[in-house]
Every structure is written in structure tokens, then in C-alpha cells.
N, C-alpha and C. Protein backbone atom coordinates (compact mmCIF):
# COMPACT_ATOMS: atom_id res chain seq x y z
N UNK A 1 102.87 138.86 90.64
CA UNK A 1 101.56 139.44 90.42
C UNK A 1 100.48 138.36 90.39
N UNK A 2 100.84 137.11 89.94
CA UNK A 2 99.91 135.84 89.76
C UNK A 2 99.31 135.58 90.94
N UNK A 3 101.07 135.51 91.46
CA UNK A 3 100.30 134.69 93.19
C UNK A 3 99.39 135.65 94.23
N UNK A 4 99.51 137.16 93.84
CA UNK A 4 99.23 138.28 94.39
C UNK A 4 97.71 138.33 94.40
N UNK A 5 97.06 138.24 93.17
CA UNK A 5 95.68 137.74 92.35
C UNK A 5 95.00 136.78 92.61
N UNK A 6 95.94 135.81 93.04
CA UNK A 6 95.37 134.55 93.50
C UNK A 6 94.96 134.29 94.99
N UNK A 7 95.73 135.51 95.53
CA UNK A 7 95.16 135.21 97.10
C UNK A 7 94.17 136.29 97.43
N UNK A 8 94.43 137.31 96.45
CA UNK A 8 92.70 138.05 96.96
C UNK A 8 91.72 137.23 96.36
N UNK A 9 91.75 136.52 95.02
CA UNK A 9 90.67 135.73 94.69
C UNK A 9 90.48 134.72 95.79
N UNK A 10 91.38 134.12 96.86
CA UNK A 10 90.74 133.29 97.68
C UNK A 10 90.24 134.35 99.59
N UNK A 11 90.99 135.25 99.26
CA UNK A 11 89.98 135.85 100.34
C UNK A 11 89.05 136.59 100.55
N UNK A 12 88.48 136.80 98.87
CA UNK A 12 87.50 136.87 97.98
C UNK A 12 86.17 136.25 98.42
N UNK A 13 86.59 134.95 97.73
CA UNK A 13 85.93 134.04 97.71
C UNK A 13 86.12 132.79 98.81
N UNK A 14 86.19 132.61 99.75
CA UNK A 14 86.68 131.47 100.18
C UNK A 14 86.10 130.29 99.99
N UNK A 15 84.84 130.06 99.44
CA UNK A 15 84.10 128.67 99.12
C UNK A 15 84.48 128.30 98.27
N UNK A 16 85.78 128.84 97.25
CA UNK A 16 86.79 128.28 96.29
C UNK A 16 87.10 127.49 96.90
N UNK A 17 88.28 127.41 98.22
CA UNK A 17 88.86 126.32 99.28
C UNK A 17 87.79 125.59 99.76
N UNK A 18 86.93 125.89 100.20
CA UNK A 18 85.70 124.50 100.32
C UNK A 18 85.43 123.49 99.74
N UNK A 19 85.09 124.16 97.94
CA UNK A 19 84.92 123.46 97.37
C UNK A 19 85.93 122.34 96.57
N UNK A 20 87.22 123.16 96.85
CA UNK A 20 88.44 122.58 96.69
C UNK A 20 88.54 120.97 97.49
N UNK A 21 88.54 121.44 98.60
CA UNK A 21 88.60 120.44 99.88
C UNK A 21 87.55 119.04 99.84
N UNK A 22 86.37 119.55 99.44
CA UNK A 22 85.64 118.67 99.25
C UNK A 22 84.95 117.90 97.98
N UNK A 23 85.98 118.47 96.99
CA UNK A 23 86.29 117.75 95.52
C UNK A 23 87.58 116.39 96.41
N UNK A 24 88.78 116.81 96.87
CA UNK A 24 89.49 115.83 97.49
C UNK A 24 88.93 115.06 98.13
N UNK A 25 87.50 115.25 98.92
CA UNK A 25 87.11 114.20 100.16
C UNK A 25 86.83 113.38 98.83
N UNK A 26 86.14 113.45 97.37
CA UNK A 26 85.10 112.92 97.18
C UNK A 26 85.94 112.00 96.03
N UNK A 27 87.36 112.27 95.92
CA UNK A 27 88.31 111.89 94.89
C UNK A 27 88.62 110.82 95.86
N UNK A 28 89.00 110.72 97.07
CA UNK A 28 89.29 109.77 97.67
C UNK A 28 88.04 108.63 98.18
N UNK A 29 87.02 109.31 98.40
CA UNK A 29 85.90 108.40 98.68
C UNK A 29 85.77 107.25 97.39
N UNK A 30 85.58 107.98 96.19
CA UNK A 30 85.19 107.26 95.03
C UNK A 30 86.38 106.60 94.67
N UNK A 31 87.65 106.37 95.13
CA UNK A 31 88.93 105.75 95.04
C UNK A 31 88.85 104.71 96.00
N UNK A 32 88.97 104.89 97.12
CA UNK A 32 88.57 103.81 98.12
C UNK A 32 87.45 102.69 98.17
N UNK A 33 85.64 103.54 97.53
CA UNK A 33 85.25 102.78 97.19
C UNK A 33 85.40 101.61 96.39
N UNK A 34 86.19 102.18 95.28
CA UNK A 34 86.44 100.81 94.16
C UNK A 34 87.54 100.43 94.23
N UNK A 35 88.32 99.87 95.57
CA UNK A 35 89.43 99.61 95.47
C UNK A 35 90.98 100.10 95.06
N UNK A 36 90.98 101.50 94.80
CA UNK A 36 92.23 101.73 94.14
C UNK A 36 93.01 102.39 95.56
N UNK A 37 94.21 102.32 95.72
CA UNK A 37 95.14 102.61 96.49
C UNK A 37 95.48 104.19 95.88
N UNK A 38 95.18 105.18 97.15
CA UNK A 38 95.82 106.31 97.02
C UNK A 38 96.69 106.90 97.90
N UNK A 39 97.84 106.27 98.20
CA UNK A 39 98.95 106.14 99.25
C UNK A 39 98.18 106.69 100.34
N UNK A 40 98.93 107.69 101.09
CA UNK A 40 98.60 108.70 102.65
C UNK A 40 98.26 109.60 101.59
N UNK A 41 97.41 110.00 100.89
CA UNK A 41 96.86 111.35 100.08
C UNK A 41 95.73 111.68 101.21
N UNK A 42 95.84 113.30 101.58
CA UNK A 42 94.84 113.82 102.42
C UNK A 42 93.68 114.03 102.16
N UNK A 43 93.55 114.56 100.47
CA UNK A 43 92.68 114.66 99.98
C UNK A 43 92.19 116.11 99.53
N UNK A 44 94.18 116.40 99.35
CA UNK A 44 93.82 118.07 98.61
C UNK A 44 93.73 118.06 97.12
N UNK A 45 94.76 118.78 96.80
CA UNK A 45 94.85 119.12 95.16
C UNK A 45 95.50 118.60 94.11
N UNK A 46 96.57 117.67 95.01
CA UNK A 46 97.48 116.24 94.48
C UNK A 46 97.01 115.17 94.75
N UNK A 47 96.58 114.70 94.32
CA UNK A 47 96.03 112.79 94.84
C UNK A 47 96.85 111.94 93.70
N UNK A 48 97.16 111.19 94.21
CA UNK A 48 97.70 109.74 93.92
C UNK A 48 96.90 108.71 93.40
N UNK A 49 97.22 108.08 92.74
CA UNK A 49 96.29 106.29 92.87
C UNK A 49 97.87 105.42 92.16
N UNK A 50 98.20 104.79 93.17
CA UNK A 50 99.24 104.08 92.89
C UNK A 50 99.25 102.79 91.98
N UNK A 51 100.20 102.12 91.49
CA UNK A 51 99.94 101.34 90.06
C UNK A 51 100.82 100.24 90.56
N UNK A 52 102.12 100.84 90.88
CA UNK A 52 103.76 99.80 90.49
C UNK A 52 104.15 99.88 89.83
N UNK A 53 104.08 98.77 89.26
CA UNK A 53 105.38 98.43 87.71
C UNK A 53 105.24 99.65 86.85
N UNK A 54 106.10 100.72 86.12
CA UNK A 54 106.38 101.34 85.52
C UNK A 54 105.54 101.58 84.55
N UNK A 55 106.04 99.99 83.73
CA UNK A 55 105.46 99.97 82.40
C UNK A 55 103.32 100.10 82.41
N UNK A 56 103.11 99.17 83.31
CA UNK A 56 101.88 99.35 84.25
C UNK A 56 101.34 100.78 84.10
N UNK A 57 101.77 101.70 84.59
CA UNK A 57 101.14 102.98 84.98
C UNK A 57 101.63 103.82 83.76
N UNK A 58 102.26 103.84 83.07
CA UNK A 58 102.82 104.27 81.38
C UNK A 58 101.89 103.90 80.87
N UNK A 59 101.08 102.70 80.64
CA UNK A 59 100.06 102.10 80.05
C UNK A 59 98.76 102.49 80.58
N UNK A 60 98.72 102.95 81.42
CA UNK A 60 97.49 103.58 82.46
C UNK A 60 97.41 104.77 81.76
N UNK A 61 98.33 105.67 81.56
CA UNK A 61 98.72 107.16 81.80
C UNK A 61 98.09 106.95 79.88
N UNK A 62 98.56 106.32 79.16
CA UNK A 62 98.50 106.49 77.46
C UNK A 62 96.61 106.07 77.55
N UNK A 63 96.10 105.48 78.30
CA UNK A 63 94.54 105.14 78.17
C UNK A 63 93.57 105.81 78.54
N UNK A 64 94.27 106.93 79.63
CA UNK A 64 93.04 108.13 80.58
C UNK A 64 93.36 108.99 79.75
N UNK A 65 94.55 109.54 79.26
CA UNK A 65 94.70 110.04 77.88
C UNK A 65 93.65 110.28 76.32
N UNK A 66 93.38 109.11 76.08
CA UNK A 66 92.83 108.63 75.13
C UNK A 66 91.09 108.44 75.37
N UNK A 67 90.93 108.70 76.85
CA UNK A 67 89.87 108.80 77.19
C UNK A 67 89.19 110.32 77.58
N UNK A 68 89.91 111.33 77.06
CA UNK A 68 90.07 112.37 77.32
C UNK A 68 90.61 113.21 78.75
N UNK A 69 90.89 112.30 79.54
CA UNK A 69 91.47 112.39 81.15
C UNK A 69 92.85 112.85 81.14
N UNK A 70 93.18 114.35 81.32
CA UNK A 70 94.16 114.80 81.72
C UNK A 70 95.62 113.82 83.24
N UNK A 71 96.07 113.61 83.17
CA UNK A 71 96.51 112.90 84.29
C UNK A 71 98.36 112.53 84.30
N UNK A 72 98.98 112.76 85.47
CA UNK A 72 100.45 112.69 84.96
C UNK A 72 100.68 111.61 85.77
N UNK A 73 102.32 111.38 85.15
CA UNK A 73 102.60 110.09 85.26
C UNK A 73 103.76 110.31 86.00
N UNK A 74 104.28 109.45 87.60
CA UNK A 74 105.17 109.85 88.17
C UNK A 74 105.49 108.25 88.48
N UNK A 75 106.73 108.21 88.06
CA UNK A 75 107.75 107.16 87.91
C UNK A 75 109.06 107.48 88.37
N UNK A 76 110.03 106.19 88.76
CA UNK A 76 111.32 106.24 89.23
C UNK A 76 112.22 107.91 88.14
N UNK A 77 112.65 108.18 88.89
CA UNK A 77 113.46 108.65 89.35
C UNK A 77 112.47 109.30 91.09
N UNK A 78 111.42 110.21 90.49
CA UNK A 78 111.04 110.54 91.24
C UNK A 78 109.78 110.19 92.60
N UNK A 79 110.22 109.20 92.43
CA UNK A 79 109.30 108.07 93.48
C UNK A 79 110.27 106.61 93.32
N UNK A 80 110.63 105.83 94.07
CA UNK A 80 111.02 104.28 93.97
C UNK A 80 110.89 103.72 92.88
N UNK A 81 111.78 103.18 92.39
CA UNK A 81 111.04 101.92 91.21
C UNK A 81 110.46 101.28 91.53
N UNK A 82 109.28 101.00 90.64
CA UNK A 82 108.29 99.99 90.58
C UNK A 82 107.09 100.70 91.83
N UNK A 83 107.36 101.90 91.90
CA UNK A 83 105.92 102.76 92.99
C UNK A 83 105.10 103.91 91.98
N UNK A 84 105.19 103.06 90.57
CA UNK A 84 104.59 103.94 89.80
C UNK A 84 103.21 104.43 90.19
N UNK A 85 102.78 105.84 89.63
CA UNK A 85 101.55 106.32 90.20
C UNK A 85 101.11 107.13 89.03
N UNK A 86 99.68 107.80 89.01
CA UNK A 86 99.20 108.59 88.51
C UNK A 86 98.73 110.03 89.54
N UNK A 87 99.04 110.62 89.09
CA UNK A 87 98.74 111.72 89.87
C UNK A 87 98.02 112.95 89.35
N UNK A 88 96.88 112.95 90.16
CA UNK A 88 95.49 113.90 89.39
C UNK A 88 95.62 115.52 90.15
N UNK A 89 95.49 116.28 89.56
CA UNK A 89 95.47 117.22 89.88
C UNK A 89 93.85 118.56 89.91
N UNK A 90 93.21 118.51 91.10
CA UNK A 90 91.90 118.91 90.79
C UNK A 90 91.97 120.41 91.14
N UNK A 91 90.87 120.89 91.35
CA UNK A 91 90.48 122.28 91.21
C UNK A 91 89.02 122.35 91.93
N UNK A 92 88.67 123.69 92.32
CA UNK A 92 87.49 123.78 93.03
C UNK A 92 86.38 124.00 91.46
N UNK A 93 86.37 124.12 90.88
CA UNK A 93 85.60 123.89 89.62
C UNK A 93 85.50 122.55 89.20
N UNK A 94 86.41 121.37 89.33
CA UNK A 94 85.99 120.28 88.82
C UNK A 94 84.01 119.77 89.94
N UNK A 95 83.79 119.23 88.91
CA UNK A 95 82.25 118.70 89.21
C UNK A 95 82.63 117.00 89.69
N UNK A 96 81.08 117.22 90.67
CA UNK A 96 81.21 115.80 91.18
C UNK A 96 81.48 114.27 89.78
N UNK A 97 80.89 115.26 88.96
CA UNK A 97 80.58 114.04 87.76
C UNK A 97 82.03 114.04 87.18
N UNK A 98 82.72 114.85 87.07
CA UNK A 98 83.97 114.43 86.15
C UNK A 98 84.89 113.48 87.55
N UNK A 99 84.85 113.66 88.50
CA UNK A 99 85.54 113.63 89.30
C UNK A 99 85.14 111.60 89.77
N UNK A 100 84.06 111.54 89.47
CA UNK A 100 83.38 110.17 89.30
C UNK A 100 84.34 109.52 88.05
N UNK A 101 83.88 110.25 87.37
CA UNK A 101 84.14 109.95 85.78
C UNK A 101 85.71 109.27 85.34
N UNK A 102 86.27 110.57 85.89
CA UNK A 102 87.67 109.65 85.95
C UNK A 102 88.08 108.74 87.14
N UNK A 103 87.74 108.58 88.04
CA UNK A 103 87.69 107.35 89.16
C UNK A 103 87.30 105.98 88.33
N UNK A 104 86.31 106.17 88.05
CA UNK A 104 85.49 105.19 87.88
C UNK A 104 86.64 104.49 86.34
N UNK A 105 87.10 105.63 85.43
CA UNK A 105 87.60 105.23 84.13
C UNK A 105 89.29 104.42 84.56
N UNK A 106 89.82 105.06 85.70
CA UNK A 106 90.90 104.23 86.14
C UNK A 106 90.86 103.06 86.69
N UNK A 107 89.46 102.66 87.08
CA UNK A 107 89.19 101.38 87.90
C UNK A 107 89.08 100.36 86.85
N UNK A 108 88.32 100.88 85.86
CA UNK A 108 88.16 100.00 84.17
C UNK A 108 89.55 99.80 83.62
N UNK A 109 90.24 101.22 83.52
CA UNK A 109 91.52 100.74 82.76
C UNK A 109 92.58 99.68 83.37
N UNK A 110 92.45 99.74 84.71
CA UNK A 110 93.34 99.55 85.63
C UNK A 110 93.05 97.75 85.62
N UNK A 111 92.13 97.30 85.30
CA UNK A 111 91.55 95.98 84.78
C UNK A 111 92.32 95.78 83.86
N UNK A 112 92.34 96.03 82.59
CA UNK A 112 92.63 96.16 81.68
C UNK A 112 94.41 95.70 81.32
N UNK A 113 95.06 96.50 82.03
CA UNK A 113 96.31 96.49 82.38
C UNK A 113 97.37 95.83 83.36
């Protein structure tokens, strides 16, 4: 019934997927600008920003945390060791500003660490 709901809400609305799409262009723009590596991410609803070392991106993951930044943490088993990553998950509701906001807060932490 969820997924049922969810696809008349997008053929509903379709500037949901627009705006979807172009929250990703703008997650990767503001990633690229400041240097952070976001593997082959296209620039949908999963994006990446890759780290390495484990402990590295564990320490990443406990600071966007603490910064109020939702964000998960994908480590060996399920990726290579040592191809640690963070992985953001957006929405056609996130705003250009949060979407800055946490870019910009991983580029600081990512110093840091």
C-alpha cells in the first residue's frame, strides 16, 4: 500500500523527481567544489563522499552526528576495507541550504580527522 501511495504521489506531482534530481546535481557540485571524493555517484538519492581508513570515517560519522547531520556509515564488510564512506541520503524537500550545510560541515570535519 506504501509503495502504491508513493507512486501516485509521484505521478501526482512530478516536480518531486525534479527537485529530487537536482538536490543530487547540487550535492555533488558542492562536493566536488571543495574537494571531497564522491566515487561514480550520479547524483540521485544515495551519494557517497568517500573517507578510507575505517576508523577515519567512524570518526567522521560520530562528528556530522553531533553536528546535527543525519548520515550513515558504510564500512568493510560491505564495501572493501579501508573504502570507508559516508553515505547521505536526500529527498526532494531537502533545501539548497541544508544541502550546503552539510557539504560544507564534512569538508571542516574531514580536516579535522
Amino acid at each position: 500500500a506504501a509503495a502504491l501511495a508513493a507512486v501516485r504521489i509521484l505521478k501526482g506531482e512530478p516536480e518531486r523527481m525534479k527537485r529530487l534530481h537536482d538536490n543530487g546535481a547540487l550535492f555533488l557540485k558542492e562536493a566536488h567544489d571543495r574537494g571531497l571524493n564522491t566515487g561514480k555517484a550520479l547524483g540521485f538519492g544515495m551519494l557517497p563522499i568517500m573517507v578510507g581508513q575505517t576508523a577515519r570515517a567512524a570518526k567522521l560519522v560520530q562528528r556530522m552526528y553531533e553536528r546535527g547531520i543525519n548520515v550513515s556509515l558504510i564500512i568493510y564488510p560491505g564495501v572493501p576495507l579501508n573504502a570507508g564512506r559516508l553515505r547521505f541520503f536526500l529527498n526532494s524537500e531537502h533545501t539548497a541550504e541544508e544541502i550546503q550545510t552539510a557539504v560544507g560541515a564534512v569538508k571542516e570535519e574531514f580536516a579535522k580527522v
